[in-house]
Protein backbone atom coordinates (compact mmCIF):
# COMPACT_ATOMS: atom_id res chain seq x y z
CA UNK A 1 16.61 13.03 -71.03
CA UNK A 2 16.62 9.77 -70.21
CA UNK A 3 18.72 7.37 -67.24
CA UNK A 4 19.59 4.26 -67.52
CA UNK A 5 20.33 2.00 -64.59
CA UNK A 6 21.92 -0.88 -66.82
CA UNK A 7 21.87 -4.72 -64.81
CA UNK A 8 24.49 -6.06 -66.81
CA UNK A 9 28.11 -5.86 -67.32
CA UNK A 10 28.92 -3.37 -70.16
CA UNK A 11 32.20 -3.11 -72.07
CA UNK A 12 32.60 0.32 -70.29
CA UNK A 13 33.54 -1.69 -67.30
CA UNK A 14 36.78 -2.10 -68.52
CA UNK A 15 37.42 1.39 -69.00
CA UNK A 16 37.10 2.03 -72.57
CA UNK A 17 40.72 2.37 -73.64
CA UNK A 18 40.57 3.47 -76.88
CA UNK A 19 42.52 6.30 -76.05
CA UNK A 20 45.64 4.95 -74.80
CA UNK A 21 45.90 2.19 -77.37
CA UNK A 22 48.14 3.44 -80.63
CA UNK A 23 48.53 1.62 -83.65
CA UNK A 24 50.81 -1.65 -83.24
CA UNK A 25 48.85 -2.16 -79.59
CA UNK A 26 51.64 0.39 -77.81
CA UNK A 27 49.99 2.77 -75.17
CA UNK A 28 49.69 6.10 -76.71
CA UNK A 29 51.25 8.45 -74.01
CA UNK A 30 49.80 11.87 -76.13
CA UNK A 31 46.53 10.60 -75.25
CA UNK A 32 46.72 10.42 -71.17
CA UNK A 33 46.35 13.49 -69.63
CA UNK A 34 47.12 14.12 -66.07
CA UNK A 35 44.44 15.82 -64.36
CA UNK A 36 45.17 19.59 -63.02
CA UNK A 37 44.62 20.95 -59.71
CA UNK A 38 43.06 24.33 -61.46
CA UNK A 39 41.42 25.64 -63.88
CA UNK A 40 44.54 25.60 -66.61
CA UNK A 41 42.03 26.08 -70.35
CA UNK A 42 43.59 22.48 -71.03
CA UNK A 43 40.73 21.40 -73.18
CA UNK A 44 41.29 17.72 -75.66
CA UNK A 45 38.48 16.12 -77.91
CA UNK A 46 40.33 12.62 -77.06
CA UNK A 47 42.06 11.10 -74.56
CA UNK A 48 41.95 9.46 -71.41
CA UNK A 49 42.25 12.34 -67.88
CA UNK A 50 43.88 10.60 -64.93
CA UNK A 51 43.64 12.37 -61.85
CA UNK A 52 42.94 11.97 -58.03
CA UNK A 53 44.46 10.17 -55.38
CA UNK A 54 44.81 6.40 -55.04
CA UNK A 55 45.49 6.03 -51.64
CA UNK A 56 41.74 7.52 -51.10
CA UNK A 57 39.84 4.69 -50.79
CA UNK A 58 36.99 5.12 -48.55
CA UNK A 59 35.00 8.04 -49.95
CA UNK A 60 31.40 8.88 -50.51
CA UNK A 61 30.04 10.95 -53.67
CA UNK A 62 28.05 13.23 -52.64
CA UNK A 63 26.83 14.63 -55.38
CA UNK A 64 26.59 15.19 -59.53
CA UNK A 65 25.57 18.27 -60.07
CA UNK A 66 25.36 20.33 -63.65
CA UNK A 67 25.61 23.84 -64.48
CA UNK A 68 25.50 26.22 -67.55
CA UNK A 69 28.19 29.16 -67.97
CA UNK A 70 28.31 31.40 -71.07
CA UNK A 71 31.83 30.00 -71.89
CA UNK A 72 31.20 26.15 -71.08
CA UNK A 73 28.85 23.70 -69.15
CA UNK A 74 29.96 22.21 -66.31
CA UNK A 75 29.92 18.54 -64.07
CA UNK A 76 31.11 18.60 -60.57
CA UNK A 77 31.27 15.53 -58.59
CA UNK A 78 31.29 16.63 -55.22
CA UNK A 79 33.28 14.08 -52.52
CA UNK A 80 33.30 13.70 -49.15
CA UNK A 81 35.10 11.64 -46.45
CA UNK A 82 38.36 12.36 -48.39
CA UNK A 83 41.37 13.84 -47.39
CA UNK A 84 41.74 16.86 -49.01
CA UNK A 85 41.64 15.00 -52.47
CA UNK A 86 39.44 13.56 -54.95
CA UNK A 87 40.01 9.29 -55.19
CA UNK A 88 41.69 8.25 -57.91
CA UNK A 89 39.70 8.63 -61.36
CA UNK A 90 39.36 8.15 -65.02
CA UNK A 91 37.45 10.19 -67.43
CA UNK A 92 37.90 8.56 -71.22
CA UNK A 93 36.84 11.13 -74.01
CA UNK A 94 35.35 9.39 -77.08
CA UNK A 95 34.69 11.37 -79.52
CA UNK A 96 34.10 8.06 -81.69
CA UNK A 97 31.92 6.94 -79.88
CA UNK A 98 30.27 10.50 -78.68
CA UNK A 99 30.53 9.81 -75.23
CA UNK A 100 32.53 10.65 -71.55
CA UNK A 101 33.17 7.17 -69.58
CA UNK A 102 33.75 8.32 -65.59
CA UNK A 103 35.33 5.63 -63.00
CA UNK A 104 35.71 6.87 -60.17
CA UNK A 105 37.86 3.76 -57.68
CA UNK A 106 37.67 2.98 -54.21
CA UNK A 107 34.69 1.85 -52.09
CA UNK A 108 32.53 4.18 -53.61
CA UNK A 109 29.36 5.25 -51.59
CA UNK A 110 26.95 6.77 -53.51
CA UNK A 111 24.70 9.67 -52.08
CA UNK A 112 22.94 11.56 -54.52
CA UNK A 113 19.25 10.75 -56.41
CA UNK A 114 19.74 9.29 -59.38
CA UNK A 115 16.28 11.38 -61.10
CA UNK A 116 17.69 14.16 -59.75
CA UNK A 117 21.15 14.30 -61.77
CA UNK A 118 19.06 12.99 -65.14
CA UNK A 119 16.69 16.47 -64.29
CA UNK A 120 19.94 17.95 -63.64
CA UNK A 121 21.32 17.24 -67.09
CA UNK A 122 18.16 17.55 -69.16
CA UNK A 123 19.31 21.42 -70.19
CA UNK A 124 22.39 20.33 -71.27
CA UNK A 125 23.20 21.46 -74.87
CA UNK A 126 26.15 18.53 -74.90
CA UNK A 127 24.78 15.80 -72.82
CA UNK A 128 21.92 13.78 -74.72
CA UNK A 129 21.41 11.32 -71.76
CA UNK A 130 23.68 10.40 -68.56
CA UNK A 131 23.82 6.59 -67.86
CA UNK A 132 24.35 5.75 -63.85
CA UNK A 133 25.79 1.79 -64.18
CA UNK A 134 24.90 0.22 -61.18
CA UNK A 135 28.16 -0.98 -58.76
CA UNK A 136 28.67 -4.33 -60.03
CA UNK A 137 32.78 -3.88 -59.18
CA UNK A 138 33.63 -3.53 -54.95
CA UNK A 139 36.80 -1.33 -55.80
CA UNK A 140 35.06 1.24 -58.56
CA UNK A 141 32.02 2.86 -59.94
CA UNK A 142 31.55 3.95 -63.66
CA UNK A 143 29.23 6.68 -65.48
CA UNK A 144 28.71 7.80 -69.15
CA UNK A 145 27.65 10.72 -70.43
CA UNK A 146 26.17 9.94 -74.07
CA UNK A 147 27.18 13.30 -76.19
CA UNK A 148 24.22 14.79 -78.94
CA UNK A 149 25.48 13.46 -82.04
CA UNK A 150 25.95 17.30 -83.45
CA UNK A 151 27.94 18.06 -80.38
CA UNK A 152 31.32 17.15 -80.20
CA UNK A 153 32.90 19.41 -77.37
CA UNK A 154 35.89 20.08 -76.14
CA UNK A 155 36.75 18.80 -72.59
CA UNK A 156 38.62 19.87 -69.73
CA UNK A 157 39.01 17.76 -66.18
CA UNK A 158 40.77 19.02 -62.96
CA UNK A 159 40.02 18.80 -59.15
CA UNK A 160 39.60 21.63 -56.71
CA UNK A 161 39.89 21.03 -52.65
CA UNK A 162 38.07 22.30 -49.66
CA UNK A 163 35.30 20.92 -50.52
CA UNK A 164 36.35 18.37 -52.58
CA UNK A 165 35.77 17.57 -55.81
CA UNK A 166 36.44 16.90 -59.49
CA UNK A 167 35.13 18.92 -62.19
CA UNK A 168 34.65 18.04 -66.45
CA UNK A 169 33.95 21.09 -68.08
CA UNK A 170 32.63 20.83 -71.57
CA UNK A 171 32.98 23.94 -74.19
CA UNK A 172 32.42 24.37 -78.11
């Protein structure tokens, strides 16, 4: 498992869009996907989840943490400072390109160890490496999670409250 703090300006900055745009250049509605407030079994292989709250702008991520269940594996980005709801967010599925893309807007603080998450993600059967950008924007911060090429799972996003956070569950 390895991470990669990257010091330059990636293409993933922009938000890899490859899900929205359809043929002709038209935005592909089918492919956004408004994020739940529960656990709903709405799993996709590709698309872009929208989700949060845009008028949060002032929070701190606590945490990335990973776990394994028998049905799925799990990310939960734990936030706090909100108000009751997870800032506004992007998570762009890729199957492509085998890979998650996570921005996460607002003044971001971040408040977790990096080595930590990596560790975190090293048992991962999905996950071959998690790449922490550094904050190059003042209004957003962005993460991928690079997929094992035999892997392509199926992924589910949604947000749960008290505490907060947003959680990307990953399944067969």
């Amino acid at each position: 498992m390895n991470i990669q703090l990257l010091g330059i300006v990636l293409a993933i900055s922009i938000n890899s869009t490859h899900a929205m745009v359809a043929e002709g250049g038209g935005v592909n509605p089918d492919k956004i996907h408004a994020v739940d407030l529960k656990k709903s079994q709405s799993y996709i292989r590709d698309g872009l989840f929208v989700g949060g709250d845009a008028q949060t702008t002032d929070v701190n991520l606590k945490d990335i943490r990973f776990a394994k269940n028998k049905e799925y594996e799990r990310l939960v980005m734990d936030f706090t400072g909100s108000a009751g709801r997870s800032p506004y967010f992007q998570v762009d599925v890729s199957p492509e390109m085998s890979r998650l893309v996570v921005t996460v807007y607002g003044k971001v603080k971040l408040g977790f160890e990096p080595k930590l998450v990596a560790k975190a993600f090293a048992k991962s059967a999905f996950v071959e490496r998690i790449e922490l950008l550094p904050q190059i924007e003042t209004d957003r911060w962005t993460y991928s999670l690079t997929l094992k090429d035999s892997k392509r799972p199926q992924v589910e996003v949604f947000e749960l409250g008290a505490p907060t956070r947003a959680i990307i569950d990953l399944k067969p």
